[in-house]
Protein backbone atom coordinates (compact mmCIF):
# COMPACT_ATOMS: atom_id res chain seq x y z
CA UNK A 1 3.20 -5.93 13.03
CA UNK A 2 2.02 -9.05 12.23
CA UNK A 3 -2.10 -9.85 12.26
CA UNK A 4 -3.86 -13.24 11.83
CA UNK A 5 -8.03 -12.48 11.13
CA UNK A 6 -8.92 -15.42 13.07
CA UNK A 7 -12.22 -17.40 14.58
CA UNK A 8 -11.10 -19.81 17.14
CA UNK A 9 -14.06 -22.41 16.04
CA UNK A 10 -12.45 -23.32 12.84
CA UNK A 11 -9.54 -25.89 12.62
CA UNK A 12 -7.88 -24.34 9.71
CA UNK A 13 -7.54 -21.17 11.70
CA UNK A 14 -5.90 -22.72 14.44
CA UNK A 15 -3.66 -24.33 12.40
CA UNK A 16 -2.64 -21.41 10.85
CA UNK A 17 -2.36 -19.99 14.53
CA UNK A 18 0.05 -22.63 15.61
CA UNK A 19 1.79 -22.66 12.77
CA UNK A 20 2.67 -18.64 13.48
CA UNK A 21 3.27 -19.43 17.21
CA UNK A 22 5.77 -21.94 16.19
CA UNK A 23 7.42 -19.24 14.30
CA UNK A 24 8.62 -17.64 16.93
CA UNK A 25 7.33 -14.07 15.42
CA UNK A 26 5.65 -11.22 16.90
CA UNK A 27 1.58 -11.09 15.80
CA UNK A 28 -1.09 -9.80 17.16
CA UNK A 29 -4.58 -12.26 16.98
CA UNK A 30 -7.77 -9.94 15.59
CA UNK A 31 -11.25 -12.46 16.56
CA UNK A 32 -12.65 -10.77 13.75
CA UNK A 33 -16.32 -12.28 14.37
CA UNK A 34 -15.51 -10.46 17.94
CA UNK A 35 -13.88 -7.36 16.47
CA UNK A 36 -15.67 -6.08 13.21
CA UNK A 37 -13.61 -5.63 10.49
CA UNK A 38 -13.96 -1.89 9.01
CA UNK A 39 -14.76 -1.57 5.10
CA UNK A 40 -11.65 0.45 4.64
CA UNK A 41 -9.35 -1.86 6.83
CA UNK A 42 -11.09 -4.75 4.58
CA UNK A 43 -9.69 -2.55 1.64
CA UNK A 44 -6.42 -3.17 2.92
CA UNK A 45 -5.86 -6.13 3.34
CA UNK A 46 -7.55 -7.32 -0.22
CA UNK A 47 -4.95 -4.90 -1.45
CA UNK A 48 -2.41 -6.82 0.21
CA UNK A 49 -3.89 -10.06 -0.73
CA UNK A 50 -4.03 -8.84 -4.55
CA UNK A 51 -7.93 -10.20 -4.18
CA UNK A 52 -11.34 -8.89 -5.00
CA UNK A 53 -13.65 -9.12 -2.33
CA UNK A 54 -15.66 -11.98 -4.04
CA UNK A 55 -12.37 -13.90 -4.38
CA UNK A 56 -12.47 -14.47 -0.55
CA UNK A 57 -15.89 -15.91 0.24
CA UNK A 58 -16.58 -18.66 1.88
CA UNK A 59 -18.85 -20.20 -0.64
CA UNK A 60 -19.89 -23.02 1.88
CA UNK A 61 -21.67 -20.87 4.72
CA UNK A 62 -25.07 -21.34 4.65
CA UNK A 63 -26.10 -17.41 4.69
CA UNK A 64 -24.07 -17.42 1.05
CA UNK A 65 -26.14 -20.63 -0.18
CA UNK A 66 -29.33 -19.01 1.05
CA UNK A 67 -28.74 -15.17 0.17
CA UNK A 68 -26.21 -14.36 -2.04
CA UNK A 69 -25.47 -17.33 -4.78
CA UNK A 70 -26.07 -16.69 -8.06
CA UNK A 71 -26.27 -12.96 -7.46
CA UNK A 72 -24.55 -10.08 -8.93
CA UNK A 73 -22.62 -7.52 -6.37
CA UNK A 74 -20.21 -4.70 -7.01
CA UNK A 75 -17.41 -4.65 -4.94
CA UNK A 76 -18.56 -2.07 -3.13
CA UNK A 77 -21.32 -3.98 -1.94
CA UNK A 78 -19.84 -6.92 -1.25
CA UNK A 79 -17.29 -4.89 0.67
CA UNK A 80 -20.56 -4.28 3.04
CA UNK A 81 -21.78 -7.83 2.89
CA UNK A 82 -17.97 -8.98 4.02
CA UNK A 83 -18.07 -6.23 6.97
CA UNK A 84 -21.54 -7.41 8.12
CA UNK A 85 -21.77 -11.12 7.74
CA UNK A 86 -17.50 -11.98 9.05
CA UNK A 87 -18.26 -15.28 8.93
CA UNK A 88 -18.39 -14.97 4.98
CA UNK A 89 -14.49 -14.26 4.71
CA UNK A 90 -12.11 -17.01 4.43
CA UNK A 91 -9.61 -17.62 7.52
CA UNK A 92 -7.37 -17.35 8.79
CA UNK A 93 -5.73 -14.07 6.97
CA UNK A 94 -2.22 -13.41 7.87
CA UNK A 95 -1.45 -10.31 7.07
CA UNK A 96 1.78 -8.28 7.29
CA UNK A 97 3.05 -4.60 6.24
CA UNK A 98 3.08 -5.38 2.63
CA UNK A 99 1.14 -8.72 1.97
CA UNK A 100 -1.18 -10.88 3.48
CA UNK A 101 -2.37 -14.29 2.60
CA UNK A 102 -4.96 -16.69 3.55
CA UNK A 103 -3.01 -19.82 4.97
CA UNK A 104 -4.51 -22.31 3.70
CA UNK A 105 -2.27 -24.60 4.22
CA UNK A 106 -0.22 -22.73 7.28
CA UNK A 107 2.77 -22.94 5.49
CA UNK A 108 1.99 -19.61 2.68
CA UNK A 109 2.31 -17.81 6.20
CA UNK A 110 6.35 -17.73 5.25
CA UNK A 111 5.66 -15.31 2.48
CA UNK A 112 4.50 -12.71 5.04
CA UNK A 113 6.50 -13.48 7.64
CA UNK A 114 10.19 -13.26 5.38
């Protein structure tokens, strides 16, 4: 089954929400800011995405300006930042049996969907 990590508020994730709609696949839609993530299903999918967790932060949010910038984290930690501050990870994820990968643009959704 198909999953998009998505947050309704942001345009790219919509895009990349249409853009699966228009697909014409089955996918299931995981609100992660409404549904927590879990550090070992956040394991997962960087696995899929071939990414460390600090490869996926949204470097713009204000909390990562603020808090975390120029600071040093293990993995492991940031694995816990991720799971407790969502709005951190880039969106929207698409992520399928074997590989996921954050459409940005909508289109890189083809390489999960084939």
């Amino acid at each position: 089954m198909i999953k998009i990590y998505h947050n309704p508020r942001c345009k790219k994730s919509r895009e990349g929400l249409k853009y699966l709609q228009n697909l014409g696949v089955d996918f299931k839609v995981i609100e992660y800011l409404k549904e927590p993530i879990s550090v070992d299903e956040l394991k997962e999918i960087l696995k899929k995405l071939d990414k460390k967790p600090d490869e996926i932060i949204r470097q713009q949010e204000n909390y990562y300006k603020k808090e975390l910038k120029n600071k040093r984290f293990t993995d492991e930690e940031w694995l816990i930042i991720l799971t407790e501050n969502p709005s951190l990870i880039q969106r929207p994820i698409v992520a399928g049996k074997y590989r996921a990968v954050i459409a940005q643009p909508p289109e890189l959704i083809l390489q999960v969907v084939k």
